[in-house]
Protein backbone atom coordinates (compact mmCIF):
# COMPACT_ATOMS: atom_id res chain seq x y z
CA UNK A 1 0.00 0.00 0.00
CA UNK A 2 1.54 3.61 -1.13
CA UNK A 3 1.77 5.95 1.78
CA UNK A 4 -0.89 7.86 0.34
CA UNK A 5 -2.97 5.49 0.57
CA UNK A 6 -2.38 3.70 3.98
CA UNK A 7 -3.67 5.11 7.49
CA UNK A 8 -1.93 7.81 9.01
CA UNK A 9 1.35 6.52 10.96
CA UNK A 10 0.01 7.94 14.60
CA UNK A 11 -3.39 6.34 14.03
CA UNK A 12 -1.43 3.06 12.89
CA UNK A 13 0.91 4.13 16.33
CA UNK A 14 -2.32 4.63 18.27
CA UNK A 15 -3.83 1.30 17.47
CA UNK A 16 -0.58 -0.69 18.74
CA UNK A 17 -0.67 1.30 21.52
CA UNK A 18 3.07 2.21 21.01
CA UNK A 19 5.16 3.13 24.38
CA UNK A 20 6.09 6.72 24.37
CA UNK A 21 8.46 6.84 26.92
CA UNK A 22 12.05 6.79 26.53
CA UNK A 23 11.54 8.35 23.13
CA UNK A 24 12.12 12.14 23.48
CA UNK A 25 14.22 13.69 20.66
CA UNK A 26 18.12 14.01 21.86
CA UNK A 27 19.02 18.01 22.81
CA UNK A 28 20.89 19.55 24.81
CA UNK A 29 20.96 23.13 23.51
CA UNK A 30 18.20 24.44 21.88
CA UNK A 31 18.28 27.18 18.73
CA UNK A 32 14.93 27.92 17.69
CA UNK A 33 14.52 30.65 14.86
CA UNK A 34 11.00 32.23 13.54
CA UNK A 35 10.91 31.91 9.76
CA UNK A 36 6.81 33.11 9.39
CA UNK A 37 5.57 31.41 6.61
CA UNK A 38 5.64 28.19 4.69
CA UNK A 39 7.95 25.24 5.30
CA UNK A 40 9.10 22.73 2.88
CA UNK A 41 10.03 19.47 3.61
CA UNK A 42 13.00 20.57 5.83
CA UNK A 43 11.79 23.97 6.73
CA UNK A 44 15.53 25.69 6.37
CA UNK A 45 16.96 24.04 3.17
CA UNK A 46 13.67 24.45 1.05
CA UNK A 47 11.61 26.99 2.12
CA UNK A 48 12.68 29.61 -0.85
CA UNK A 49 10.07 31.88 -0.80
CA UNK A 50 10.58 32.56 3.61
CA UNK A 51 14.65 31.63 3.97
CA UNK A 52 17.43 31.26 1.27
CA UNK A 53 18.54 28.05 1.29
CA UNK A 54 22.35 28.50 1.16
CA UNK A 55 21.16 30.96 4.28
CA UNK A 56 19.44 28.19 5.67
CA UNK A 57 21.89 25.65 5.31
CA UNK A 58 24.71 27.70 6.73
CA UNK A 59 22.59 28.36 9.95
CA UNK A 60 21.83 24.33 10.26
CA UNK A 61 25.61 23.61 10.10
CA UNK A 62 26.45 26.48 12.35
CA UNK A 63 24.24 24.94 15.01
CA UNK A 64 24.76 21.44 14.67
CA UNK A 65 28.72 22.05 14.42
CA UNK A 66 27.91 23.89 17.99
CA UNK A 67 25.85 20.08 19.31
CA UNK A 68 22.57 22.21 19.11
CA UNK A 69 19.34 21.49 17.90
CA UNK A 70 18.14 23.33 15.70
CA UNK A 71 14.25 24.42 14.72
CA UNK A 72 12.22 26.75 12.96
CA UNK A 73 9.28 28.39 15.07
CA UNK A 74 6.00 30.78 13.57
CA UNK A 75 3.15 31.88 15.45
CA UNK A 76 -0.09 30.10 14.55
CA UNK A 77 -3.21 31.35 12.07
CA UNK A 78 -2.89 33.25 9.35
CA UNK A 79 0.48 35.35 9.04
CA UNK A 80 0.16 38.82 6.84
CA UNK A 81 1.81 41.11 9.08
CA UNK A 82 5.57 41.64 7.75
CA UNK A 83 7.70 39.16 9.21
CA UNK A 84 9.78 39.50 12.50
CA UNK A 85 12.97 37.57 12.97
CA UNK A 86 12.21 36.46 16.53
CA UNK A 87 15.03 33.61 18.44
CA UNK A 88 15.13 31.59 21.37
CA UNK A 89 18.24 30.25 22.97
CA UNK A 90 17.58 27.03 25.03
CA UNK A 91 19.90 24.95 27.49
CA UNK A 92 18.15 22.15 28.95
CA UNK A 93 20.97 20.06 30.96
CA UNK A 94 19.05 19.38 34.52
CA UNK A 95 19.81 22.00 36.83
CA UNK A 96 21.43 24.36 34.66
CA UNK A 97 18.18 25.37 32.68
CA UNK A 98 17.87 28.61 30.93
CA UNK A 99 16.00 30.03 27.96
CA UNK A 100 17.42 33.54 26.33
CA UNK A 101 15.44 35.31 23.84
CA UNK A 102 15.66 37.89 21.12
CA UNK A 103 14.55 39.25 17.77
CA UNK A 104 17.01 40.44 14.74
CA UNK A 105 16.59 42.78 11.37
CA UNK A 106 17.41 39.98 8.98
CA UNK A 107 17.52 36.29 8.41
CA UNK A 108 21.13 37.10 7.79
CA UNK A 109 21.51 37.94 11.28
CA UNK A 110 20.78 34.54 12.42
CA UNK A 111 24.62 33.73 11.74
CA UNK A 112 25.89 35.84 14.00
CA UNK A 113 24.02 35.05 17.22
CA UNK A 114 26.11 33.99 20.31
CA UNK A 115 25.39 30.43 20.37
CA UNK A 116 25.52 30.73 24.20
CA UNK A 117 22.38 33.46 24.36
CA UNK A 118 23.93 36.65 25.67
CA UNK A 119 23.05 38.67 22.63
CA UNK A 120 19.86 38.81 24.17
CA UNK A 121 18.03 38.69 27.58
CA UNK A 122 16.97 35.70 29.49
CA UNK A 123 13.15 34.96 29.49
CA UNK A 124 11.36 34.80 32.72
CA UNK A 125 8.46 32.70 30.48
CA UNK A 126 9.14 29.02 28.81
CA UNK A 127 8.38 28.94 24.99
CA UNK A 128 5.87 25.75 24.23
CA UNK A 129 6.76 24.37 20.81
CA UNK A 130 3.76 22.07 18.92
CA UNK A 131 5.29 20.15 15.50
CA UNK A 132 2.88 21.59 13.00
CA UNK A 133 4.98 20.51 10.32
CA UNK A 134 3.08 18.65 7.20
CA UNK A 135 4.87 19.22 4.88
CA UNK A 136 7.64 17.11 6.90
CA UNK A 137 4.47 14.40 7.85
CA UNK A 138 0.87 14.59 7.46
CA UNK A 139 -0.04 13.89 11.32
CA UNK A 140 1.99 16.82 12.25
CA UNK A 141 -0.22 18.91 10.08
CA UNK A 142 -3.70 17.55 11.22
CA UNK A 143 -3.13 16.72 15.06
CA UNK A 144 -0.23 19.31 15.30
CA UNK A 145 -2.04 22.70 14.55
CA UNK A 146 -5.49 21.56 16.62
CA UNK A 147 -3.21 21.29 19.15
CA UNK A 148 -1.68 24.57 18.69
CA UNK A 149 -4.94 26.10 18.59
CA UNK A 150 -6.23 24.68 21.41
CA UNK A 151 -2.64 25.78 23.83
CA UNK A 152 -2.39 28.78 22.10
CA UNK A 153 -6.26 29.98 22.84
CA UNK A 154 -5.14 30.12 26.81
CA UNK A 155 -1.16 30.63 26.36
CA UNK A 156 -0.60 32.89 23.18
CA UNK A 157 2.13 34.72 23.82
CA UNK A 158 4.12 31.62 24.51
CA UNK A 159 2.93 29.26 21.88
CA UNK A 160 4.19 28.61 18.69
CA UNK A 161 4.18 26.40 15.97
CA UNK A 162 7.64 24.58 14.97
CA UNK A 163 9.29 22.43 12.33
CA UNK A 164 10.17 18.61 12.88
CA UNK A 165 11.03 17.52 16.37
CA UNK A 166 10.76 13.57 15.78
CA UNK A 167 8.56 10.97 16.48
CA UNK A 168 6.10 11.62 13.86
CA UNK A 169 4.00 8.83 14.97
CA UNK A 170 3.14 10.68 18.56
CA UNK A 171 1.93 13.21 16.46
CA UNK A 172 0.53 15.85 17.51
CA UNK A 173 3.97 16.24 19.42
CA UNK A 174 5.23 19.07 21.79
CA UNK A 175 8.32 20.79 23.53
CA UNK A 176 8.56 22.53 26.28
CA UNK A 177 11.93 24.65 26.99
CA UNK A 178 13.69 25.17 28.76
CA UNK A 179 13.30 22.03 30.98
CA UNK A 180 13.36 19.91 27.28
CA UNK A 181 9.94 18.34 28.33
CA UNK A 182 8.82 16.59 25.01
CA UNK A 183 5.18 15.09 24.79
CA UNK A 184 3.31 13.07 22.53
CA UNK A 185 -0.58 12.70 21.42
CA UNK A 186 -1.33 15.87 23.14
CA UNK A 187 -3.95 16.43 20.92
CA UNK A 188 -6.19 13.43 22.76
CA UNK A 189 -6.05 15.09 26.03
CA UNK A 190 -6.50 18.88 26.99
CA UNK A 191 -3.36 20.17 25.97
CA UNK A 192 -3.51 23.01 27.57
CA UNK A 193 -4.16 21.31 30.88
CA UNK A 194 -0.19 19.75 30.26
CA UNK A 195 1.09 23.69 30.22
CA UNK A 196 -0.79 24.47 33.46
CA UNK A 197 1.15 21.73 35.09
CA UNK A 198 3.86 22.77 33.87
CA UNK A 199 3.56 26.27 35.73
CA UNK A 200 2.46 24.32 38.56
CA UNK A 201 6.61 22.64 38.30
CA UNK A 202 4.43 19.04 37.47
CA UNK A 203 3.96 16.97 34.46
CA UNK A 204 1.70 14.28 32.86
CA UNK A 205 3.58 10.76 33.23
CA UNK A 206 1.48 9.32 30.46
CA UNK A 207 1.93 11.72 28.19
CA UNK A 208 5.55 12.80 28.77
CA UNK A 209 7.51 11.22 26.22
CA UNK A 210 11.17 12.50 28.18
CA UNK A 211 13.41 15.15 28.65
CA UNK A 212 15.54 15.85 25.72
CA UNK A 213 18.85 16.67 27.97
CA UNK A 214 18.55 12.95 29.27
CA UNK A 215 19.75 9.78 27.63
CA UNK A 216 16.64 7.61 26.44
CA UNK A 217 17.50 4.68 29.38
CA UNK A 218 17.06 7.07 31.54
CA UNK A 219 13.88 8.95 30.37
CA UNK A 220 12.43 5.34 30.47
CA UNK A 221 13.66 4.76 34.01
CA UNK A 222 12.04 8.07 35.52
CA UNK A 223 8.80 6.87 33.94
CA UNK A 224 8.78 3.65 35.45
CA UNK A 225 9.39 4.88 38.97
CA UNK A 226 6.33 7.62 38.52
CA UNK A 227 3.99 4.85 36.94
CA UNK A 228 5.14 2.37 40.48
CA UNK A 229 5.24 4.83 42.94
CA UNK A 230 3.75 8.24 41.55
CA UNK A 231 5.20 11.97 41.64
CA UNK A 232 4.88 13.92 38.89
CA UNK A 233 7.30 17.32 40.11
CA UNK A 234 9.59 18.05 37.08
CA UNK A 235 13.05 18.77 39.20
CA UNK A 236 12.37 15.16 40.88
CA UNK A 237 14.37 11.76 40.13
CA UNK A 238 17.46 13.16 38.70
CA UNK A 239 19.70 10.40 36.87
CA UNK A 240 22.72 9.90 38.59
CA UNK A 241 24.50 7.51 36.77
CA UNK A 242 23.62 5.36 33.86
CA UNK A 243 25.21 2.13 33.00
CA UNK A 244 25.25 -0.25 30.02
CA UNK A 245 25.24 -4.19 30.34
CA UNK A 246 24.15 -7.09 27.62
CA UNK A 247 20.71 -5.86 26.39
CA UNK A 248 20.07 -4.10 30.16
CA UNK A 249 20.67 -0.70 31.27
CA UNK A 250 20.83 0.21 34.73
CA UNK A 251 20.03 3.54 35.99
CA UNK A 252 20.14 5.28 39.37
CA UNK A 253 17.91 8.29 39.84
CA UNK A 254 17.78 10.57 43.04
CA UNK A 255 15.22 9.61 45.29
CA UNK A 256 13.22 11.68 48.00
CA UNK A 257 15.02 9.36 50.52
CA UNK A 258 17.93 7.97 48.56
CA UNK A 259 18.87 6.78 45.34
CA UNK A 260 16.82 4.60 42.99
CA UNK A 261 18.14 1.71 41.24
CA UNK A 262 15.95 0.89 37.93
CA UNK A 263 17.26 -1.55 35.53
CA UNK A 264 15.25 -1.67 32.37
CA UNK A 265 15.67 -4.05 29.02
CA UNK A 266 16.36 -2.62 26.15
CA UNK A 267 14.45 -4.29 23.42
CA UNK A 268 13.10 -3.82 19.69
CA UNK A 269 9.73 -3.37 18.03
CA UNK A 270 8.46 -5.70 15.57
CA UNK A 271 9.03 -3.62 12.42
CA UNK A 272 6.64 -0.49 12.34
CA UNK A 273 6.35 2.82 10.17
CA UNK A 274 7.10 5.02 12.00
CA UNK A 275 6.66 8.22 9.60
CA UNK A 276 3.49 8.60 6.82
CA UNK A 277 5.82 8.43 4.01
CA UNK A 278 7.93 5.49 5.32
CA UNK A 279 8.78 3.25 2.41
CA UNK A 280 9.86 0.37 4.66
CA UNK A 281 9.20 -0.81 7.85
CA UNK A 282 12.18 -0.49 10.64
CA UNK A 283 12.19 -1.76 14.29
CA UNK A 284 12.56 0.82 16.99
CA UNK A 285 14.66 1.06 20.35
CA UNK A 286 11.61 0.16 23.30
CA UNK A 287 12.63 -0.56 26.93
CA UNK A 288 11.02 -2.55 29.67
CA UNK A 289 11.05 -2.86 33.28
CA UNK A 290 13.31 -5.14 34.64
CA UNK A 291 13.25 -4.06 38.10
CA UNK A 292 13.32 -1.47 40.60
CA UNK A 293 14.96 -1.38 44.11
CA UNK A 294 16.92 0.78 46.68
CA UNK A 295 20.58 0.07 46.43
């Protein structure tokens, strides 16, 4: 069946129930950059008509020679104002969390930021990113921008739309920075209700796919413990050390009275397609519990 033709990849994802945990997109740093209009496949090497993409391809190296991640942001609806240049600076490591924010006169300008933030001034607000990309994959475009609406209808100065950010099949996805909480399928709750929490210094353990500053072992292990024992405060159950063993992983997270010791499996999927236009089906990285116990 063409991809065309077959069921969307997060109502396929849906249907197997697919874990979500442990899958939040790797990022340390942040560098997200308005371009206000519309994206092409990859937002910064073939959107012509918003970004030139030699322009656009020089920023994507700059940042990814720096380890950064790298996405394109636009606020949602219709967009006929001229365009701003707005930026957003994120570091995400636990503990060391800080967003720094800014606006420039020219795409050109996007070279030249300090890769570290100080060009502009820190932001006392956190910047909540939905995937509303579907021109990248079809569910981003459907569950992504219902999603958007929905946050952006109680939150709209801090909402915005953004390019890919992985894991199509969670679609409609989200990020929020600086803490690098990523979600999934937040269009089947109240999305909205995930950003309250999120003021509240909480989150939603079932819909938290990980923090992107964390490796994936890890985000898996700090689900596990929440889904045994509950808690749901974001600065809680910091990894402390994670260690690699034949097809296990063991992890030790900081408890409220010690350290945690969580040793999951890591496994593989039966093959899945895992994007709408997928040509072949791939198995993906999924962990179980093995156990959990204070050392």
């Amino acid at each position: 069946m063409t991809a065309a033709r077959r069921r969307p990849c997060s109502d396929q994802s849906l249907a197997r129930n697919d874990p979500m945990y442990g899958t939040a997109s790797a990022g340390h740093a942040w560098m997200l950059l308005e371009l206000s209009g519309g994206w092409g496949h990859s937002a910064f090497l073939q959107s012509p008509s918003v970004i030139d993409p030699e322009l656009g391809r020089a920023i994507v190296r700059r940042a990814e020679k720096a380890g950064m991640r790298i996405a394109a942001i636009r606020r949602h609806g219709r967009r006929s104002a001229p365009p701003l240049w707005r930026w957003f600076i994120a570091h995400s490591d636990v503990g060391s969390e800080a967003m720094y924010r800014g606006e420039v006169n020219d795409p050109r300008d996007y070279l030249e930021l300090a890769l570290d933030g100080s060009d502009g001034t820190r932001s006392a607000e956190p910047l909540v990113a939905i995937c509303a990309h579907g021109k990248h994959d079809q569910c981003c475009a459907v569950r992504g921008r219902g999603a958007t609406a929905a946050i952006a209808a109680d939150y709209p100065q801090i909402t915005w739309e953004c390019s890919h950010l992985g894991g199509d099949r969670f679609a409609a996805t989200m990020l929020i920075l600086p803490e690098g909480l990523c979600y999934g399928r937040v269009d089947t709750t109240d999305s909205a209700r995930l950003v309250r929490l999120y003021f509240d210094g909480r989150l939603d353990n079932d819909f938290l796919r990980g923090r992107t500053s964390l490796p994936h072992p890890a985000q898996a292990a700090q689900y596990f413990v929440r889904e045994a024992h509950g808690g749901d405060r974001i600065s809680s159950l910091a990894p402390l050390e994670v260690k690699r063993g034949e097809g296990q992983v063991r992890v030790l997270l900081r408890g409220e009275s010690g350290p945690i010791e969580v040793v999951v499996n890591e496994e593989h999927s039966e093959p899945l397609l895992s994007q709408c236009d997928a040509k072949h089906p791939g198995r993906v990285r999924v962990y179980t519990l093995a156990s959990i116990s204070a050392p």
